[in-house]
N, C-alpha and C. Protein backbone atom coordinates (compact mmCIF):
# COMPACT_ATOMS: atom_id res chain seq x y z
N UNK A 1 0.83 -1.19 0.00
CA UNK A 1 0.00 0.00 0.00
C UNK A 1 0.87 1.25 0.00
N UNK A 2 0.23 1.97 -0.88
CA UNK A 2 1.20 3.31 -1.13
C UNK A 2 0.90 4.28 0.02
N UNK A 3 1.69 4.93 0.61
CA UNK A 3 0.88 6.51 1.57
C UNK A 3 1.29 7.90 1.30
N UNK A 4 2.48 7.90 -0.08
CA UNK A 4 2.78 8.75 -0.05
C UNK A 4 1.56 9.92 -0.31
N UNK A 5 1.67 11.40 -0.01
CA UNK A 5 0.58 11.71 -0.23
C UNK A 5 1.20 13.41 -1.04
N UNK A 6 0.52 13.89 -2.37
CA UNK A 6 1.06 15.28 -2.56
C UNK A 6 0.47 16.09 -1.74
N UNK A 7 1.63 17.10 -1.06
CA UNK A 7 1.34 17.92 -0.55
C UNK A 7 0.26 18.93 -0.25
N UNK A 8 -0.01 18.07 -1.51
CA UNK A 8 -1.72 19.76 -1.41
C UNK A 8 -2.42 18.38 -0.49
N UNK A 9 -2.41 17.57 -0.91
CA UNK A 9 -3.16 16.03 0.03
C UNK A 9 -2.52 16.26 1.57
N UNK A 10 -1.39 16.51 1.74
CA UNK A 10 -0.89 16.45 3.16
C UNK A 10 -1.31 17.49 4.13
N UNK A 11 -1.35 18.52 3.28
CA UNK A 11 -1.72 20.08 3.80
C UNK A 11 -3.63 19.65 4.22
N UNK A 12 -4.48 18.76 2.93
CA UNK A 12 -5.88 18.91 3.63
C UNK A 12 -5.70 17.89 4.73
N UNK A 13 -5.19 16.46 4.45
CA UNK A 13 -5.31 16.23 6.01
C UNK A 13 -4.64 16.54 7.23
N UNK A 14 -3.94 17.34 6.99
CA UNK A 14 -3.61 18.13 8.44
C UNK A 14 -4.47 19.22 8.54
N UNK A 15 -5.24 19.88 7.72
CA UNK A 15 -6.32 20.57 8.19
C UNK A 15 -7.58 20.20 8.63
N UNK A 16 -7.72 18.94 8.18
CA UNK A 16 -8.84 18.86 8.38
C UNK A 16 -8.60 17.71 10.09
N UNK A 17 -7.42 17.55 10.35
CA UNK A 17 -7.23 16.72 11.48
C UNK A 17 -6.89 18.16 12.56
N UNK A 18 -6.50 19.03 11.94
CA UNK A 18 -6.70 20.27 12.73
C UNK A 18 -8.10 20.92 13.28
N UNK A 19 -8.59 20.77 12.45
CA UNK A 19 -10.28 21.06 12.49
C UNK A 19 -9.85 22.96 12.24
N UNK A 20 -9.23 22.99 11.22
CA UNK A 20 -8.85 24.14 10.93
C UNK A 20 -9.31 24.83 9.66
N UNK A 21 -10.74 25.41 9.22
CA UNK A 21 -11.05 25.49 8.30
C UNK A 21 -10.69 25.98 7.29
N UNK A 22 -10.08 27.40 7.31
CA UNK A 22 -8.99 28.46 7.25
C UNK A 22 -7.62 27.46 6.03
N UNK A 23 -7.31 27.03 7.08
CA UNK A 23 -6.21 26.36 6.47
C UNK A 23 -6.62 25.19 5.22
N UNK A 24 -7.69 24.34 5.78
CA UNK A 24 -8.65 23.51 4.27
C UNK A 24 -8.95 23.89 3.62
N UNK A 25 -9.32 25.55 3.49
CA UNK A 25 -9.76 26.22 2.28
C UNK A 25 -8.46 26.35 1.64
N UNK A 26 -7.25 26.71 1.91
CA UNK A 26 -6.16 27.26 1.41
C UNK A 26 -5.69 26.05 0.08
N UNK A 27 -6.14 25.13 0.25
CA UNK A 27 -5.96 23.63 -0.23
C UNK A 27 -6.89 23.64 -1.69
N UNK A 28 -7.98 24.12 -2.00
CA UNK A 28 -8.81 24.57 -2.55
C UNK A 28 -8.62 25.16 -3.95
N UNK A 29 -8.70 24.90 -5.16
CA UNK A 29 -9.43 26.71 -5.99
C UNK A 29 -10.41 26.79 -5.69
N UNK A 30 -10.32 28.36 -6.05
CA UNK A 30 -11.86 29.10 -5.69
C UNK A 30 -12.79 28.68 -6.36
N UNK A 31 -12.98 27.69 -7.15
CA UNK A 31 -14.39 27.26 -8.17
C UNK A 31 -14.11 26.11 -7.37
N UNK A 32 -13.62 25.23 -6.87
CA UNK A 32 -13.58 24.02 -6.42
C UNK A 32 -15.20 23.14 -5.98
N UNK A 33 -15.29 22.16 -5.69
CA UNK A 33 -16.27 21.20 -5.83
C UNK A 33 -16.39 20.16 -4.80
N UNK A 34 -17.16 20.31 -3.50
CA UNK A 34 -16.76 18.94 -2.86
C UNK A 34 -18.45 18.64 -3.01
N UNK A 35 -17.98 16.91 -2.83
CA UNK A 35 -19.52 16.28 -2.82
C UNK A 35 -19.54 15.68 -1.54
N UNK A 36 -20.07 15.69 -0.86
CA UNK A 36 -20.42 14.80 0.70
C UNK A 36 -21.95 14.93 0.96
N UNK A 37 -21.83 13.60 1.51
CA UNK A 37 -22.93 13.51 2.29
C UNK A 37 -24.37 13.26 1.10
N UNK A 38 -24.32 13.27 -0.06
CA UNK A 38 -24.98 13.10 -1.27
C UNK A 38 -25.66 14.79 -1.16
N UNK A 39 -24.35 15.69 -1.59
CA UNK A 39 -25.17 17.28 -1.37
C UNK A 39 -23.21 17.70 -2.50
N UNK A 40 -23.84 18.59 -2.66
CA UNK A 40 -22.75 19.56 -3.71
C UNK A 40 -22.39 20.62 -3.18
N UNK A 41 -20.85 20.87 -2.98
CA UNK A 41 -20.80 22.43 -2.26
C UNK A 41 -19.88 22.96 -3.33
N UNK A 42 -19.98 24.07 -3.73
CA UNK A 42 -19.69 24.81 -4.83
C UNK A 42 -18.75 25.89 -4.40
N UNK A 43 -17.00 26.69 -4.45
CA UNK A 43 -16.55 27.61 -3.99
C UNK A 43 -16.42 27.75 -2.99
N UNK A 44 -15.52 29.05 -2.57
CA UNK A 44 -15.10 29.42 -1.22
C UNK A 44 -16.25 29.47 0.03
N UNK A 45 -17.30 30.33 -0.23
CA UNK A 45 -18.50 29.99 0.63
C UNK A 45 -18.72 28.85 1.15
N UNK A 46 -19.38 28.14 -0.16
CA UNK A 46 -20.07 26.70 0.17
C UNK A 46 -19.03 25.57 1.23
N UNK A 47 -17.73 25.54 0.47
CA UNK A 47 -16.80 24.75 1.19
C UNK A 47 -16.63 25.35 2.68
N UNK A 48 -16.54 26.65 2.67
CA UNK A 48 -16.34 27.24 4.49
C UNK A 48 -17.67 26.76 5.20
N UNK A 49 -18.72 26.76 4.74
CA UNK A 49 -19.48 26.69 5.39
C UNK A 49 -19.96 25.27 5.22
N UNK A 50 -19.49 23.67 4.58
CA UNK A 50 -19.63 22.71 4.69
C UNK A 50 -18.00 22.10 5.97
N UNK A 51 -17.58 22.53 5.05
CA UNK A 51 -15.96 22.73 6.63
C UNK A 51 -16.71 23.00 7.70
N UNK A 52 -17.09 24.38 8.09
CA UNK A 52 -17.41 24.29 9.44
C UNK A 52 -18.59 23.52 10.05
N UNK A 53 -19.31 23.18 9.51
CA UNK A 53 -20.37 22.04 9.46
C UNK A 53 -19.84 20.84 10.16
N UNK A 54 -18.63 19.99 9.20
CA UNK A 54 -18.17 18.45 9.52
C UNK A 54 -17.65 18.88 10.76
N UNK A 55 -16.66 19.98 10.92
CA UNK A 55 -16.17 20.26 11.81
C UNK A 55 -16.80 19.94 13.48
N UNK A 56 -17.92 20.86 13.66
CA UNK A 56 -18.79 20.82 14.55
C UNK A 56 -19.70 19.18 15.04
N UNK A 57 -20.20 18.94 14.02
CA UNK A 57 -20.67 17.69 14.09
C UNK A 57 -19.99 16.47 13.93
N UNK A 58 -18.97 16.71 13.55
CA UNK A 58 -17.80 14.92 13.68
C UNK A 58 -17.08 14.94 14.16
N UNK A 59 -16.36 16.20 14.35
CA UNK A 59 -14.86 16.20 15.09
C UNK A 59 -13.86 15.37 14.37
N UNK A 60 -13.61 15.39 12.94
CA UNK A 60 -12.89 13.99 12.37
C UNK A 60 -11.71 14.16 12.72
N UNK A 61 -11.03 12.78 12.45
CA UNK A 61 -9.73 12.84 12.90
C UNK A 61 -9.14 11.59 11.41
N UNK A 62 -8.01 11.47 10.61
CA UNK A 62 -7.96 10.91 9.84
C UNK A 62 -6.44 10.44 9.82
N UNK A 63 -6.37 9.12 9.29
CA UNK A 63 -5.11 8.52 9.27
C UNK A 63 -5.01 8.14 7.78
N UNK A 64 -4.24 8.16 7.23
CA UNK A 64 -4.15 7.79 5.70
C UNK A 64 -4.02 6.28 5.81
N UNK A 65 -3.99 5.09 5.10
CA UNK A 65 -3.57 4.44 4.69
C UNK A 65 -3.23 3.65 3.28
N UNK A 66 -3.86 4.54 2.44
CA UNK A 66 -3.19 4.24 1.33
C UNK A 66 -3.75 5.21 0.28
N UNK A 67 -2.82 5.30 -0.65
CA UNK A 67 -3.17 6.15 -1.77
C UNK A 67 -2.56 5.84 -2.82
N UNK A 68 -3.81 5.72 -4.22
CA UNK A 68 -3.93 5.53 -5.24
C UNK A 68 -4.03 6.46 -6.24
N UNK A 69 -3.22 6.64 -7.62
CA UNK A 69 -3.69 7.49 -8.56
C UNK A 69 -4.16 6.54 -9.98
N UNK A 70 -5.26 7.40 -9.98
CA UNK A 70 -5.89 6.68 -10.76
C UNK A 70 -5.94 7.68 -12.12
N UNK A 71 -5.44 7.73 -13.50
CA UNK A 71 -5.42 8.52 -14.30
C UNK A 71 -5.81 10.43 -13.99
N UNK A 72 -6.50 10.70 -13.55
CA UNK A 72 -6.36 12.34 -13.13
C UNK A 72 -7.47 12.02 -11.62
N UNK A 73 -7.28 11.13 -10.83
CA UNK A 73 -7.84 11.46 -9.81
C UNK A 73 -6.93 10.62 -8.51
N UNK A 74 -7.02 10.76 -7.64
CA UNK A 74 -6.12 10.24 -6.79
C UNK A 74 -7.40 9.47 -5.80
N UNK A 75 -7.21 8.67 -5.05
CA UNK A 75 -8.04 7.50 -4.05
C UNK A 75 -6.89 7.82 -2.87
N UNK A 76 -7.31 8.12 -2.07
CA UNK A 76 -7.19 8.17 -0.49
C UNK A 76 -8.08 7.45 0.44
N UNK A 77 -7.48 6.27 1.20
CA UNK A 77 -7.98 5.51 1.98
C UNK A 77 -7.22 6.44 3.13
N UNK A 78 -8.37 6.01 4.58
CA UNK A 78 -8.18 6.46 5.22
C UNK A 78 -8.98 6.11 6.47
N UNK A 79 -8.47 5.75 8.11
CA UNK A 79 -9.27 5.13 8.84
C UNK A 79 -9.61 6.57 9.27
N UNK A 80 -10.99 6.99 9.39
CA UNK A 80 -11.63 8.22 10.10
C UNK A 80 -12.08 7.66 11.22
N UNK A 81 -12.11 8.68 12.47
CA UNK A 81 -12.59 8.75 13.52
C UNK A 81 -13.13 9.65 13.68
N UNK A 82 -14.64 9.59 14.86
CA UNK A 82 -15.18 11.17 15.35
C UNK A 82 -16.31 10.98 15.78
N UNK A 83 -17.08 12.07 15.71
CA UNK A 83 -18.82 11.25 16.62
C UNK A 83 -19.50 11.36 15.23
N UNK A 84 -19.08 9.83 15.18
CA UNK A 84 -20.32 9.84 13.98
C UNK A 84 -20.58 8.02 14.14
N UNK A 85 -21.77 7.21 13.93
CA UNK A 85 -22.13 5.69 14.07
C UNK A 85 -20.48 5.16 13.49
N UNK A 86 -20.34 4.29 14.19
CA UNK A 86 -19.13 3.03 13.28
C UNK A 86 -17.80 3.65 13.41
N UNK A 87 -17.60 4.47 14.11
CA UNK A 87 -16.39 5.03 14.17
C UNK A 87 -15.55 4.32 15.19
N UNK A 88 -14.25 4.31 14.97
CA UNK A 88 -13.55 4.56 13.48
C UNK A 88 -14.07 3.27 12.20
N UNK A 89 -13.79 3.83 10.76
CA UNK A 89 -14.37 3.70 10.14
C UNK A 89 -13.55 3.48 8.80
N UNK A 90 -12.71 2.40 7.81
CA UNK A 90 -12.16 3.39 6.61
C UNK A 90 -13.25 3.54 5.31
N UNK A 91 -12.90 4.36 5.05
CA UNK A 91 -13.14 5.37 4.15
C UNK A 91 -12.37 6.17 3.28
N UNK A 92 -12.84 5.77 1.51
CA UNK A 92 -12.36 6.12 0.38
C UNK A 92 -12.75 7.60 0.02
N UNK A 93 -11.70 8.69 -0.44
CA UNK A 93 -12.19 10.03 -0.68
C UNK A 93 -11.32 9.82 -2.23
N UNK A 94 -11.82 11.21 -2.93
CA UNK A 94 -11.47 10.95 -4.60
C UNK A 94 -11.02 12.16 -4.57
N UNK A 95 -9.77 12.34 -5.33
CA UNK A 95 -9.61 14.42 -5.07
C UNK A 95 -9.43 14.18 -6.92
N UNK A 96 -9.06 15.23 -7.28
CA UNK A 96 -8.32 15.65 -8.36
C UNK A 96 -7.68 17.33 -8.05
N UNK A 97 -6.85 17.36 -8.59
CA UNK A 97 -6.28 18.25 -8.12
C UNK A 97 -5.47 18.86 -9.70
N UNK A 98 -5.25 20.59 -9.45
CA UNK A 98 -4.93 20.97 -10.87
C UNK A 98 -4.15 22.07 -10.16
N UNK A 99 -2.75 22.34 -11.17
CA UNK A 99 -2.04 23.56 -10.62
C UNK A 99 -1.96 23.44 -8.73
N UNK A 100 -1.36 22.13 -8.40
CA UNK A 100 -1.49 22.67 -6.93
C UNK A 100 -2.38 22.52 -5.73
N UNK A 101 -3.67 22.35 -6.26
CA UNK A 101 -4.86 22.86 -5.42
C UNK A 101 -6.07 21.49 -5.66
N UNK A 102 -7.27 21.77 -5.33
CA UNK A 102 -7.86 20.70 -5.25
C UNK A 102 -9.15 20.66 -6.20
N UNK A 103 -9.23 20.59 -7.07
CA UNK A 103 -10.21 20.91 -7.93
C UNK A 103 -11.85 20.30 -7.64
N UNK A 104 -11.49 19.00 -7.26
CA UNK A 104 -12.67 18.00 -6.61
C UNK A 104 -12.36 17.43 -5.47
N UNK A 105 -13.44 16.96 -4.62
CA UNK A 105 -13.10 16.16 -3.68
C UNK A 105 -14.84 15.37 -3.19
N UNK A 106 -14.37 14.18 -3.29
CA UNK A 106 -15.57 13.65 -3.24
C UNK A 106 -15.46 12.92 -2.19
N UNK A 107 -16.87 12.79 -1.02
CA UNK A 107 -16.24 12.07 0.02
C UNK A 107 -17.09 10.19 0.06
């Protein structure tokens, strides 16, 4: 199993194990795209205000264990913890990422 992870990948899970929203946005373009929870968040807004959302209600905490690239998208396994049923839990996230930053992220 691979773990290496690119940096724009290392930077969101240390933000998001920070519970640091600020810093998860920085990870981001501004048109960016996350899907969770079967809901669409669209840009800087939507993502701050789905960030501070998980934040509040899961408290996640995330360990990598493996990562995959798959032609322009990358697979991140990962055991999550937090208050949510079944925790800890692993769980597959999908990024793509362009120039740096995170273009998608699907959870």
């Amino acid at each position: 199993m691979a773990t290496i992870l690119h940096p724009t990948l290392e930077a969101f899970v240390k933000a998001q194990n920070d519970h640091d929203t600020d810093a998860l946005l920085q990870c981001f373009t501004t048109d960016a795209l996350v899907h969770d929870e079967g809901r669409d968040y669209r840009g800087a807004a939507a993502i701050r205000a789905w960030s501070d959302d998980v934040i509040q209600k899961y408290r996640l905490s995330a360990e990598v264990r493996d990562v995959v690239e798959q032609g322009d998208e990358i697979k991140v396994t990962s055991l999550v913890s937090g208050n949510f049923d079944g925790s800890p839990a692993e769980l597959t996230y999908l990024f793509k990422i362009r120039d740096g930053k995170i273009t998608e992220f699907r959870a």
